[in-house]
C-alpha atoms as a PDB file:
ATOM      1  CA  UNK A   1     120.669 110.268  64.851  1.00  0.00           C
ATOM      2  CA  UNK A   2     118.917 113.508  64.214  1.00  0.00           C
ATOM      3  CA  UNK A   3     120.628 115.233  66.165  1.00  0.00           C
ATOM      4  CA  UNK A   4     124.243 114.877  67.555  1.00  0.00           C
ATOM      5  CA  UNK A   5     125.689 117.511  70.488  1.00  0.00           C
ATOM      6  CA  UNK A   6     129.430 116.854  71.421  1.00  0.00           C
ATOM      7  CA  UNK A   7     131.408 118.632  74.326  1.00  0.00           C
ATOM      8  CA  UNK A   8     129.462 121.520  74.177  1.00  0.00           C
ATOM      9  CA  UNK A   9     131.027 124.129  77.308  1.00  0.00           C
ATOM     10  CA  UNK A  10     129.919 127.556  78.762  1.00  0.00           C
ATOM     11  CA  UNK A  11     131.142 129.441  81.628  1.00  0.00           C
ATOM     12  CA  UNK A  12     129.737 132.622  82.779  1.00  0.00           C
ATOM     13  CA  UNK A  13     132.876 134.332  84.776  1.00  0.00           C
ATOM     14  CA  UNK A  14     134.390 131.789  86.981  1.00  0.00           C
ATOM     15  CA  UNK A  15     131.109 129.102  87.042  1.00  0.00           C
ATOM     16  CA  UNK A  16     131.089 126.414  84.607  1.00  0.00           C
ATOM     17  CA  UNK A  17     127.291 126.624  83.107  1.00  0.00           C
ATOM     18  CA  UNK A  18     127.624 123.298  81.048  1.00  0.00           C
ATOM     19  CA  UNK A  19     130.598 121.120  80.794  1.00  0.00           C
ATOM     20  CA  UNK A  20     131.012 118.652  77.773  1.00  0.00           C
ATOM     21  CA  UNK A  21     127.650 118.320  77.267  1.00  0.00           C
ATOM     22  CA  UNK A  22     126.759 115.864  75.017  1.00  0.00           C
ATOM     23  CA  UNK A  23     123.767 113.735  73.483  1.00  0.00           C
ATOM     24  CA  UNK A  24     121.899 112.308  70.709  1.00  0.00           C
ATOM     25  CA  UNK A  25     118.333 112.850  69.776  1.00  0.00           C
ATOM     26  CA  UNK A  26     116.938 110.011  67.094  1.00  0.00           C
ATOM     27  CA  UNK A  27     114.256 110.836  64.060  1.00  0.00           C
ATOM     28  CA  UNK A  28     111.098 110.659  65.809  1.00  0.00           C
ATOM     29  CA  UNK A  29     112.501 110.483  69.184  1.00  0.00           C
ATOM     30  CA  UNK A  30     111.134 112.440  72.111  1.00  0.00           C
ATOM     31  CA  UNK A  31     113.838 113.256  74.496  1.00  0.00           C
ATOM     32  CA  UNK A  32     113.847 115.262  77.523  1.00  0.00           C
ATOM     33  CA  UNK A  33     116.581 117.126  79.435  1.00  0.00           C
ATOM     34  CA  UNK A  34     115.292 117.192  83.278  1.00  0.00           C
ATOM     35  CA  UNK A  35     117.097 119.059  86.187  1.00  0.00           C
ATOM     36  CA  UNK A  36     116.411 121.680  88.690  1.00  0.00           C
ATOM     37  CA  UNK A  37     116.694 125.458  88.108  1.00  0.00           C
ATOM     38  CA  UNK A  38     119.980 125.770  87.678  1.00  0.00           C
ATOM     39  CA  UNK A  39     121.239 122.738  86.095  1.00  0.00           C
ATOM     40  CA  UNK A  40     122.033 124.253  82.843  1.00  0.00           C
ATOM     41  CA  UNK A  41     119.108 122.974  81.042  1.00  0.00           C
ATOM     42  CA  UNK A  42     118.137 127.008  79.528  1.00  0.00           C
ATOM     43  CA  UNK A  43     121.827 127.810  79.121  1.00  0.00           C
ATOM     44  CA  UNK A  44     121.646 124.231  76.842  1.00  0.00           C
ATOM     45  CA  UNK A  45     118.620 125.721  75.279  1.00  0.00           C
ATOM     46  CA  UNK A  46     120.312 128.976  74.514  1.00  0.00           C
ATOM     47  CA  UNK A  47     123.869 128.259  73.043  1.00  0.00           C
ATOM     48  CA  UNK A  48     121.945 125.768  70.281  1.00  0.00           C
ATOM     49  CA  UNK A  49     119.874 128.406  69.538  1.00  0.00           C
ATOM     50  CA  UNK A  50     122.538 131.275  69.073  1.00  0.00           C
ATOM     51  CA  UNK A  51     121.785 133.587  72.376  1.00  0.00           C
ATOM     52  CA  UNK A  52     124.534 132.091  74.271  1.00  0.00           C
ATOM     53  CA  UNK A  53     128.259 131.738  72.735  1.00  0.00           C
ATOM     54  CA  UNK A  54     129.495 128.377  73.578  1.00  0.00           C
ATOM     55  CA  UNK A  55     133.306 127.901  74.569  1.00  0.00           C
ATOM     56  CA  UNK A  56     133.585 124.780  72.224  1.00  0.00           C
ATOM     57  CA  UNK A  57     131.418 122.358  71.127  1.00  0.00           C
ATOM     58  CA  UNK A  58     130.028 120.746  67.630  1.00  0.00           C
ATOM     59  CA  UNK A  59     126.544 120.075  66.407  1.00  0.00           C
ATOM     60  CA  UNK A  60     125.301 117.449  63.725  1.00  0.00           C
ATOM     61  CA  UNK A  61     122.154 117.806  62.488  1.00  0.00           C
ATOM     62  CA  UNK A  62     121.030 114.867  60.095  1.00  0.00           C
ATOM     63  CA  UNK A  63     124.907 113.963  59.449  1.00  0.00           C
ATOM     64  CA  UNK A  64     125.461 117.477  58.545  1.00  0.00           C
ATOM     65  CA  UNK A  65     128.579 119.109  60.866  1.00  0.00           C
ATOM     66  CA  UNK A  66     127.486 122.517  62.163  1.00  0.00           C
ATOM     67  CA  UNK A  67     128.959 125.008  64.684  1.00  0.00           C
ATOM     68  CA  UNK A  68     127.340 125.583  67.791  1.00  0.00           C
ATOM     69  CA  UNK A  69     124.286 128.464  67.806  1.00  0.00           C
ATOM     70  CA  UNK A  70     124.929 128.045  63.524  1.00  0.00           C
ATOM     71  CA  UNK A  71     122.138 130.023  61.932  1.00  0.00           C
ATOM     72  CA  UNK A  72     121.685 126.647  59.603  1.00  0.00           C
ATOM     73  CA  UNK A  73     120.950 125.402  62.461  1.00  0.00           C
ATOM     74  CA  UNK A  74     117.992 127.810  63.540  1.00  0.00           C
ATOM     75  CA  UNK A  75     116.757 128.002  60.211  1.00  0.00           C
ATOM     76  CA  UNK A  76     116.264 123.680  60.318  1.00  0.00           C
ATOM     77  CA  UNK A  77     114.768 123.552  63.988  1.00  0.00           C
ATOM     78  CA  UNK A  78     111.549 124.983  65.426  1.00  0.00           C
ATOM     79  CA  UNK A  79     111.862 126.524  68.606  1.00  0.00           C
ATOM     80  CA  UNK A  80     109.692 127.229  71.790  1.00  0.00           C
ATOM     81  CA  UNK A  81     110.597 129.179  74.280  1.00  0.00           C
ATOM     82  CA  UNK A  82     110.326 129.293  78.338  1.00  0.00           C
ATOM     83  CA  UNK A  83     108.185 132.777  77.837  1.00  0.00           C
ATOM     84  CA  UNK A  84     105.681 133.361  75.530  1.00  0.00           C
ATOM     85  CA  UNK A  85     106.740 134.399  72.015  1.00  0.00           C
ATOM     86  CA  UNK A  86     103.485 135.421  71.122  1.00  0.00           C
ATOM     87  CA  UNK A  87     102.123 139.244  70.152  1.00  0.00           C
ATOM     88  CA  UNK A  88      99.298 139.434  72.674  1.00  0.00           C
ATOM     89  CA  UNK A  89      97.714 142.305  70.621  1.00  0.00           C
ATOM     90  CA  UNK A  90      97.727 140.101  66.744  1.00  0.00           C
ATOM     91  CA  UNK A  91      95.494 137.527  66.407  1.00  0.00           C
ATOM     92  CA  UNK A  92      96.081 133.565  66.726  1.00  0.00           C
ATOM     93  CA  UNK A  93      96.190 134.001  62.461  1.00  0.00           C
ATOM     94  CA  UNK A  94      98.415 136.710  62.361  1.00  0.00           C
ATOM     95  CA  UNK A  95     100.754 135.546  64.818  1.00  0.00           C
ATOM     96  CA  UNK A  96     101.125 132.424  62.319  1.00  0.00           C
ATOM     97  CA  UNK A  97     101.375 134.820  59.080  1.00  0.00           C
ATOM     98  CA  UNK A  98     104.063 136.410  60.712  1.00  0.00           C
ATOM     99  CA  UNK A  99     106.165 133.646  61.631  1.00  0.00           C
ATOM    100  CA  UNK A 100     105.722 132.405  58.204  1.00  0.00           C
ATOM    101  CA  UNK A 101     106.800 135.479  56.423  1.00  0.00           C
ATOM    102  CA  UNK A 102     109.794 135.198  58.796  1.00  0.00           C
ATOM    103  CA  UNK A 103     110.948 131.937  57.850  1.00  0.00           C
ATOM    104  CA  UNK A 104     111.033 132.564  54.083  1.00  0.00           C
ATOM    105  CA  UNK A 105     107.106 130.930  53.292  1.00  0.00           C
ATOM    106  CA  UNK A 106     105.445 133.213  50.752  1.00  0.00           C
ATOM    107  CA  UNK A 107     101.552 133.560  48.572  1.00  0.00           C
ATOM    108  CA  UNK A 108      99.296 130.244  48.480  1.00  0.00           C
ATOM    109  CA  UNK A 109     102.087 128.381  50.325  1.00  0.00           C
ATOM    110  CA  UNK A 110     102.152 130.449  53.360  1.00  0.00           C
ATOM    111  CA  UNK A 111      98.580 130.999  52.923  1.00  0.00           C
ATOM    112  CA  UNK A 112      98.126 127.143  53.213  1.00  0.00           C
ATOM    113  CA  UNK A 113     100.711 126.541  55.923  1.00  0.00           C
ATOM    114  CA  UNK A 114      99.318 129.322  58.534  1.00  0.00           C
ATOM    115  CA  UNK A 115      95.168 127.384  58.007  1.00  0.00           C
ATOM    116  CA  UNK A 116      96.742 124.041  58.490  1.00  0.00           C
ATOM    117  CA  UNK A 117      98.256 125.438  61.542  1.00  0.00           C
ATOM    118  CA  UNK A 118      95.349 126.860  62.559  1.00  0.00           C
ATOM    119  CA  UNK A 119      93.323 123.632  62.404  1.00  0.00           C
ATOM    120  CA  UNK A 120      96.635 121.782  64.532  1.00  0.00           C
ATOM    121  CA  UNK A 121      96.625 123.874  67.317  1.00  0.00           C
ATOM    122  CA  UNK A 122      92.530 123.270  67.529  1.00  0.00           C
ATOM    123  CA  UNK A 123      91.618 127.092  67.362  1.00  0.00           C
ATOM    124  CA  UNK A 124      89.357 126.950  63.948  1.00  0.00           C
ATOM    125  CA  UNK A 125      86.498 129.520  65.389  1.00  0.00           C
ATOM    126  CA  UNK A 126      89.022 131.419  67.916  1.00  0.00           C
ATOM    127  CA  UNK A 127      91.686 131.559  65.499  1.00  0.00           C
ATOM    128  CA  UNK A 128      90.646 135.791  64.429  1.00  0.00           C
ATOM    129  CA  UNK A 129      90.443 136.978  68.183  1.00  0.00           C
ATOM    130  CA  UNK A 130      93.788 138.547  70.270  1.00  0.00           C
ATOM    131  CA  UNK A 131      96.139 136.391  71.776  1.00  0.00           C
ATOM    132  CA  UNK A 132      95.166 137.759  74.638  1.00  0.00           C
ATOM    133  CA  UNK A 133      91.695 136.335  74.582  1.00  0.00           C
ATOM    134  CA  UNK A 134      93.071 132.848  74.630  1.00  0.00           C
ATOM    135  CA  UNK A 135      93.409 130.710  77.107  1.00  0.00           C
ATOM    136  CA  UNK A 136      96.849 129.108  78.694  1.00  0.00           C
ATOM    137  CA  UNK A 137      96.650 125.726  77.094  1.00  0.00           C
ATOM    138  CA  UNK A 138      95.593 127.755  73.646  1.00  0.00           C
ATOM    139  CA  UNK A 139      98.585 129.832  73.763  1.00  0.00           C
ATOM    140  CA  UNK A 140     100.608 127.196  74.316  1.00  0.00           C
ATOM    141  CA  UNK A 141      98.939 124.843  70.916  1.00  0.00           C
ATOM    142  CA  UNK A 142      99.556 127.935  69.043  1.00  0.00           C
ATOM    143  CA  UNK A 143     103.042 128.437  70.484  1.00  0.00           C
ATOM    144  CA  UNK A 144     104.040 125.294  69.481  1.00  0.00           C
ATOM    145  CA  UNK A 145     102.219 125.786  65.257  1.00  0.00           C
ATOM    146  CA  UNK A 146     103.840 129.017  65.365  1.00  0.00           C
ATOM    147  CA  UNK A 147     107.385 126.784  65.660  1.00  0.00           C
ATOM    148  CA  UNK A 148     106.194 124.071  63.103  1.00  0.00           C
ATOM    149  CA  UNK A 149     105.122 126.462  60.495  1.00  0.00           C
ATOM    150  CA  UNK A 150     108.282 126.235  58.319  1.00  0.00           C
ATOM    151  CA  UNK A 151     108.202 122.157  58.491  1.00  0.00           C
ATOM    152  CA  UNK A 152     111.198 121.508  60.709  1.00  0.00           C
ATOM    153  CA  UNK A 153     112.569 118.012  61.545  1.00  0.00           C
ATOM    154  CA  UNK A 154     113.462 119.047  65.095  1.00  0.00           C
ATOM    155  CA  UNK A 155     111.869 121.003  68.066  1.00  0.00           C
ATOM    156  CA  UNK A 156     113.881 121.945  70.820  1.00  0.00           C
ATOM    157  CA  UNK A 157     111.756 123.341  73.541  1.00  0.00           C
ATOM    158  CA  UNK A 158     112.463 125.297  76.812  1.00  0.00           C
ATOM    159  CA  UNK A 159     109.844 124.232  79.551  1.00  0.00           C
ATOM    160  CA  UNK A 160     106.984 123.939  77.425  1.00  0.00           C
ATOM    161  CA  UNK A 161     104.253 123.154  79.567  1.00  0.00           C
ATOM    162  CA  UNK A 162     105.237 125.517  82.208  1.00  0.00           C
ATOM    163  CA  UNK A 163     101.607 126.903  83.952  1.00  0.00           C
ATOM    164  CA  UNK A 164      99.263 124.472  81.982  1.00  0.00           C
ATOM    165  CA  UNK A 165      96.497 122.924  83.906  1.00  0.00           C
ATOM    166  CA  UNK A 166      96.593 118.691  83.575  1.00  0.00           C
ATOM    167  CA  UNK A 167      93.402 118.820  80.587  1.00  0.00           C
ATOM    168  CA  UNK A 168      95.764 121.347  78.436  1.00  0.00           C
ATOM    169  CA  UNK A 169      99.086 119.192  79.314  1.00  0.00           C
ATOM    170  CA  UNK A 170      97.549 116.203  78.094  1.00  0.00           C
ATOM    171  CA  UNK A 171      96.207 117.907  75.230  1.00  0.00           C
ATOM    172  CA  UNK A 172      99.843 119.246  74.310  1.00  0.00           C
ATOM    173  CA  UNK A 173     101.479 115.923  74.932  1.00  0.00           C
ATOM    174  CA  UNK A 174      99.109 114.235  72.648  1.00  0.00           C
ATOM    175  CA  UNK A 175      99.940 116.524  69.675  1.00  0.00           C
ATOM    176  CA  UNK A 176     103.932 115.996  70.565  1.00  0.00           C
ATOM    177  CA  UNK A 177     103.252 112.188  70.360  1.00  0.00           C
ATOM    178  CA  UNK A 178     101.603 112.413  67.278  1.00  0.00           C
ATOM    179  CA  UNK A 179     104.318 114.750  65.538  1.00  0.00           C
ATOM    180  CA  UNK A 180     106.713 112.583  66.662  1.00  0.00           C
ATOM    181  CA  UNK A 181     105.268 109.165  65.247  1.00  0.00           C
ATOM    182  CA  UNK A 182     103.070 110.194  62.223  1.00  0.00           C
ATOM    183  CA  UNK A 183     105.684 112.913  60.816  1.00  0.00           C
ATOM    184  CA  UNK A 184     109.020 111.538  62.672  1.00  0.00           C
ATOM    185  CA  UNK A 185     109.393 115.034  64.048  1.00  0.00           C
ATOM    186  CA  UNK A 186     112.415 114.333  66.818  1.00  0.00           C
ATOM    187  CA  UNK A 187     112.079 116.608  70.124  1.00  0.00           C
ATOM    188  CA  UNK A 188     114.188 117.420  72.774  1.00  0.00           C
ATOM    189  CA  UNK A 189     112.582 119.216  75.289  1.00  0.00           C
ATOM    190  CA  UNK A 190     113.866 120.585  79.237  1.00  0.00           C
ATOM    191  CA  UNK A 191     111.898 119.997  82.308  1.00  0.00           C
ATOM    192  CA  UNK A 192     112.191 120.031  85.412  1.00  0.00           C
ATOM    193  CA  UNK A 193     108.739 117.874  86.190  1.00  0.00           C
ATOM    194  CA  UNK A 194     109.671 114.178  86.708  1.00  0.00           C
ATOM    195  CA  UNK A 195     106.173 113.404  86.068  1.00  0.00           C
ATOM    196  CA  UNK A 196     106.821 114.730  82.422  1.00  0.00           C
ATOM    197  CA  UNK A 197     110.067 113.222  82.140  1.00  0.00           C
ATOM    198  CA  UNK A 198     108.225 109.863  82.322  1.00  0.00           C
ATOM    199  CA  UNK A 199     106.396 110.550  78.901  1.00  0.00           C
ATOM    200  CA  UNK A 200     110.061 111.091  76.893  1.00  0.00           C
ATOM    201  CA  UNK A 201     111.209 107.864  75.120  1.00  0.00           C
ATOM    202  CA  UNK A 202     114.687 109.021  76.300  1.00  0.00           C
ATOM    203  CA  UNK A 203     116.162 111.471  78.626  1.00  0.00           C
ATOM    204  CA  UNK A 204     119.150 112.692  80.579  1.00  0.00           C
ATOM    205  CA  UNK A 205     119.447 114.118  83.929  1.00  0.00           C
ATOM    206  CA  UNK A 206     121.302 117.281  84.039  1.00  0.00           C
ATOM    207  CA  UNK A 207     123.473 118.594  87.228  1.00  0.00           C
ATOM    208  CA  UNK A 208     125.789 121.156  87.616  1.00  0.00           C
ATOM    209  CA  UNK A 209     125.879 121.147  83.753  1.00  0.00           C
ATOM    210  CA  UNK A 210     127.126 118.015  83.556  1.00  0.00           C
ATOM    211  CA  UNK A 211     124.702 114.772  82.817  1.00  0.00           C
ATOM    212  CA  UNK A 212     125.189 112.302  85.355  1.00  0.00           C
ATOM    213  CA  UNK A 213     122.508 109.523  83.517  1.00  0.00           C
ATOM    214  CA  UNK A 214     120.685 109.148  80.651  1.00  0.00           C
ATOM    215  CA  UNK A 215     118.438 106.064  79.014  1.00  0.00           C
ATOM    216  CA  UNK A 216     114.419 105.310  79.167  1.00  0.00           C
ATOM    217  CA  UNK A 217     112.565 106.177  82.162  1.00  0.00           C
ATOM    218  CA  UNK A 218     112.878 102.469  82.523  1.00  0.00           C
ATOM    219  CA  UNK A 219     116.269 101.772  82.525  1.00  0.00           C
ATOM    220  CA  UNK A 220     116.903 105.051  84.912  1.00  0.00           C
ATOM    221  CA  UNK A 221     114.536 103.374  87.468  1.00  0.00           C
ATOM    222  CA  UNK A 222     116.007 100.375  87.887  1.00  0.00           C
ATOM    223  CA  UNK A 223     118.987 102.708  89.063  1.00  0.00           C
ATOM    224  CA  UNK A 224     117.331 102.331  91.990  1.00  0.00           C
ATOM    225  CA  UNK A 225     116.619  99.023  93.612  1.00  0.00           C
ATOM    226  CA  UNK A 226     113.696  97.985  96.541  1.00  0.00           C
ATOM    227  CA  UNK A 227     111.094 100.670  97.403  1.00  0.00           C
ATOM    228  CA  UNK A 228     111.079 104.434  99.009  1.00  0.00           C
ATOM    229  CA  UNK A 229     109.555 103.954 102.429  1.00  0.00           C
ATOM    230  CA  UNK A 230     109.090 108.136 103.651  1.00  0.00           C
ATOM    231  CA  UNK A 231     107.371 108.533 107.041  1.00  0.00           C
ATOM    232  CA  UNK A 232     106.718 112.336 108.794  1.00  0.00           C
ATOM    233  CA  UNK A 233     107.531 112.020 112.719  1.00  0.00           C
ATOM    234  CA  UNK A 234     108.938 114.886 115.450  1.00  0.00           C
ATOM    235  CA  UNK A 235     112.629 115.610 114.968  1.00  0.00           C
ATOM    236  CA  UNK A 236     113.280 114.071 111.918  1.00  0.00           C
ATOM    237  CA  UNK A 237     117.118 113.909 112.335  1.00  0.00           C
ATOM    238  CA  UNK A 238     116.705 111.801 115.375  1.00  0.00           C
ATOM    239  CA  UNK A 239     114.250 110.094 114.098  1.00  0.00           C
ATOM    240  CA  UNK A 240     116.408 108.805 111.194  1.00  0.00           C
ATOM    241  CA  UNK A 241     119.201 107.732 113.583  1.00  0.00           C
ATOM    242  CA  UNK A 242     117.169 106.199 116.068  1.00  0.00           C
ATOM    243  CA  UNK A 243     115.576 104.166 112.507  1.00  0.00           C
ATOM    244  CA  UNK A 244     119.300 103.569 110.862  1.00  0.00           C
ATOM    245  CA  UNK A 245     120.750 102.360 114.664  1.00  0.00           C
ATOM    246  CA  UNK A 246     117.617 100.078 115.470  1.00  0.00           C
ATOM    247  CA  UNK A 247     116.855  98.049 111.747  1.00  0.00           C
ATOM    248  CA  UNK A 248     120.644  98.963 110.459  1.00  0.00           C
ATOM    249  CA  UNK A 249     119.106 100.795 107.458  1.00  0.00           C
ATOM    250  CA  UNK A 250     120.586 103.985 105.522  1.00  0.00           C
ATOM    251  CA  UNK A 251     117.918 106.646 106.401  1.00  0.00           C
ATOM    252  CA  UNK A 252     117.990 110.567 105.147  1.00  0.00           C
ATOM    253  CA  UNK A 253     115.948 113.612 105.842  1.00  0.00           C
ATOM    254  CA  UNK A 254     114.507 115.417 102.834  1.00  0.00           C
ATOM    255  CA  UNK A 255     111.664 118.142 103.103  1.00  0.00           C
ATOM    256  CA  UNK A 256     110.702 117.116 106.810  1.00  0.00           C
ATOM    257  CA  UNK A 257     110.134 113.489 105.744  1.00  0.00           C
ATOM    258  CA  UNK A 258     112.393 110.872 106.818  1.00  0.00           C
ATOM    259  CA  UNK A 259     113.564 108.684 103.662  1.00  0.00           C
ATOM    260  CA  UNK A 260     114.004 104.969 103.385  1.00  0.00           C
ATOM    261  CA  UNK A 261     115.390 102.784 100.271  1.00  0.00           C
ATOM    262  CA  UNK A 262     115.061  98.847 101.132  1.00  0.00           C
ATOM    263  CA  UNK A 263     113.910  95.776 100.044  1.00  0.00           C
ATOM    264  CA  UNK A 264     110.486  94.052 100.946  1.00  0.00           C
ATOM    265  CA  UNK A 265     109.305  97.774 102.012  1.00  0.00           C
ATOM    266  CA  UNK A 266     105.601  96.264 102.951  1.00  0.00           C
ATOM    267  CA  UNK A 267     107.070  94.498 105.572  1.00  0.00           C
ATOM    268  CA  UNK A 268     109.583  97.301 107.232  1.00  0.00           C
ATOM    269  CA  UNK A 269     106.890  99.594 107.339  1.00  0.00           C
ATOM    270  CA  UNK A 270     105.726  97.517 110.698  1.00  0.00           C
ATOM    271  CA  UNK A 271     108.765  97.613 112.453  1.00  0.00           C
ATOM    272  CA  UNK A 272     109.399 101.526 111.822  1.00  0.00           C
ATOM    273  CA  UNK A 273     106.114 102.046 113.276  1.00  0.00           C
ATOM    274  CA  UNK A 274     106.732  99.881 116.458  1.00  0.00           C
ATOM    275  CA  UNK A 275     110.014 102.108 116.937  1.00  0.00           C
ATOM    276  CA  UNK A 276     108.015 105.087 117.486  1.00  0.00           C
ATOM    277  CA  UNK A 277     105.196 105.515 120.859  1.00  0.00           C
ATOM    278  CA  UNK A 278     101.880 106.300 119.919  1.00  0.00           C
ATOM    279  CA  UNK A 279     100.959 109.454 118.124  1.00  0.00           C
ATOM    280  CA  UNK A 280     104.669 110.219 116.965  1.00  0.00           C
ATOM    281  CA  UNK A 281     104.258 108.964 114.094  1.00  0.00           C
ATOM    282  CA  UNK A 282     102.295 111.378 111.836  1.00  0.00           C
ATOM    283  CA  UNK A 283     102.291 109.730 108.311  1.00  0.00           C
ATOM    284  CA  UNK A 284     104.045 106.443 106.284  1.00  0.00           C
ATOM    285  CA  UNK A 285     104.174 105.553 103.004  1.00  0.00           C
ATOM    286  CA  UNK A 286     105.264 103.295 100.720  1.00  0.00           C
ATOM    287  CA  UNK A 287     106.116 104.006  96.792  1.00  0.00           C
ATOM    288  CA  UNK A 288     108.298 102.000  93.933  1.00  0.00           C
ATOM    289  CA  UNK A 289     111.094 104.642  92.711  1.00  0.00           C
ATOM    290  CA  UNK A 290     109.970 107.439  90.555  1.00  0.00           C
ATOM    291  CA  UNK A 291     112.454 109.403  88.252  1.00  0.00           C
ATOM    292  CA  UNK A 292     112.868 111.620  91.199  1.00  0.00           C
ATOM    293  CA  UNK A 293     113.817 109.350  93.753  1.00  0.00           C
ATOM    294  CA  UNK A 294     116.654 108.406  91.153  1.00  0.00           C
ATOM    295  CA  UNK A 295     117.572 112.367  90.730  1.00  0.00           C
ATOM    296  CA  UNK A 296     117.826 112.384  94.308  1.00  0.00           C
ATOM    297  CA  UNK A 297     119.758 109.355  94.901  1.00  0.00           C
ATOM    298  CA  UNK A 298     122.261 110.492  91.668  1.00  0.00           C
ATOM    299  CA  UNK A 299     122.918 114.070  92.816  1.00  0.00           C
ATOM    300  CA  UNK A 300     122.180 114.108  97.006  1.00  0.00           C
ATOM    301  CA  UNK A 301     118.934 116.599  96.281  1.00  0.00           C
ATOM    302  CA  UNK A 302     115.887 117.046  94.383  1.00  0.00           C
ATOM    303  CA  UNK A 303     114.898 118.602  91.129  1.00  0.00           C
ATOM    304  CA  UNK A 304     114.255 121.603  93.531  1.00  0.00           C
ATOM    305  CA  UNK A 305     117.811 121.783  94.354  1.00  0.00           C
ATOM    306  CA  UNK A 306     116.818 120.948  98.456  1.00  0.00           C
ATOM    307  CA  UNK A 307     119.571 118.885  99.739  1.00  0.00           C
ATOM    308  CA  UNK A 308     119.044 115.399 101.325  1.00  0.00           C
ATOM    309  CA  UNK A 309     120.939 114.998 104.643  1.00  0.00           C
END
């Protein structure tokens, strides 16, 4: 593994922020930490990085035994942060000298690092303008250079694609997937967008700072068996009794929808209807479990933190 995290703990006062929090990240390996706000996924973020002190814990990074926050650590990893990083007022350029000059590059060789950086993050022409001046999904390529300029192995990243618009997430995701198999670059990355989790090779759901599963979107899937029937009708609590007491199935209320796990869903969706008199029933539908149908199922709410009851 690239990276190795074992029983790592934080408590702020008398609340437990992570508790023996532990995973594995292989070389090349995109993996993704997803949980509501909350969860401990920043807190995670924080204590590798050194802004948080961690209670106990151990960190290997490529077989090498390091403490928790170590600044061996930092100095091996590139880092993105939640909030932008960037000096609005210094161009896309100098933003990259600087973070060069920071991380030891000097001469030619920082000289050659920040214009290959320049031409990754895709702002050749804009690269000599303010920050400021760029747009979200810019910021974000130039972010994400700005972490890569001293050649790290590893990028751990706090909700990275936090406010992009779907032509600048795609655009991000594709450079990920191409650091990760052309240069082997691992990532582990937080989110709280099941959606995104689906593009990690790997990932963990994070509660309570605990994880309560981990595998391939795949494997966390099949957690859940038969399909998520959800159907919008008045009173949803009695609705869901009157649907558990009349076909004998489990049903839940979540956001105002009534909620449904069974098999052979097409066919059930015919007898819920005839339950209800005409004009009751406001909306059905029918959907294979998603990542967060299994977060819901695992924890009893969604990666909003809304309880299911």
């Amino acid at each position: 593994a690239r990276l190795e995290i074992h029983g790592l703990s934080l408590s702020r006062g008398e609340r437990v922020v992570l508790d023996g929090f532990s995973l594995s990240v292989g070389e090349g390996e995109i993996f993704g930490l997803l949980g509501p706000n909350g969860a401990g996924k920043s807190s995670a973020f924080a204590a590798l990085v050194g802004l948080l002190p961690a209670e106990s814990g151990e960190v290997r990074l490529d077989g090498e035994a390091m403490g928790v926050g170590d600044v061996r650590l930092r100095a091996r990893m590139g880092v993105v942060f939640q909030d932008p990083a960037l000096d609005d007022r210094l161009t896309a350029r100098d933003n990259l000298a600087l973070a060069a000059a920071l991380n030891g590059l000097r001469g030619a060789d920082a000289r050659d690092r920040v214009a290959e950086m320049v031409v990754f993050a895709e702002l050749d022409g804009r690269d000599r303008e303010p920050v400021k001046q760029l747009s979200g999904g810019m910021r974000r390529r130039l972010e994400l250079a700005r972490a890569l300029i001293h050649r790290p192995g590893f990028l751990l990243m706090d909700e990275p694609t936090t406010g992009l618009d779907e032509p600048s997430f795609r655009r991000v995701w594709r450079a990920y997937r191409a650091l990760a198999a052309e240069h082997g670059v691992s990532i582990l990355l937080t989110t709280h967008r099941a959606e995104e989790a689906e593009l990690c090779d790997r990932l963990a759901f994070l509660d309570g700072g605990r994880i309560v599963a981990e595998g391939t979107p795949v494997e966390l899937r099949r957690q859940v068996g038969g399909e998520v029937i959800e159907f919008v009708a008045g009173e949803p609590e009695l609705s869901a009794r009157g649907v558990s007491e009349a076909l004998g199935l489990e049903a839940t209320v979540h956001g105002g929808k009534v909620r449904v796990v069974t098999e052979g869903g097409a066919g059930m969706i015919p007898r819920i209807a005839d339950l209800f008199p005409e004009g009751r029933l406001e909306s059905i539908e029918l959907h294979r479990p998603g990542l967060a149908d299994v977060f819901l199922a695992l924890t009893g709410h969604d990666l909003s933190g809304e309880v299911a009851s």
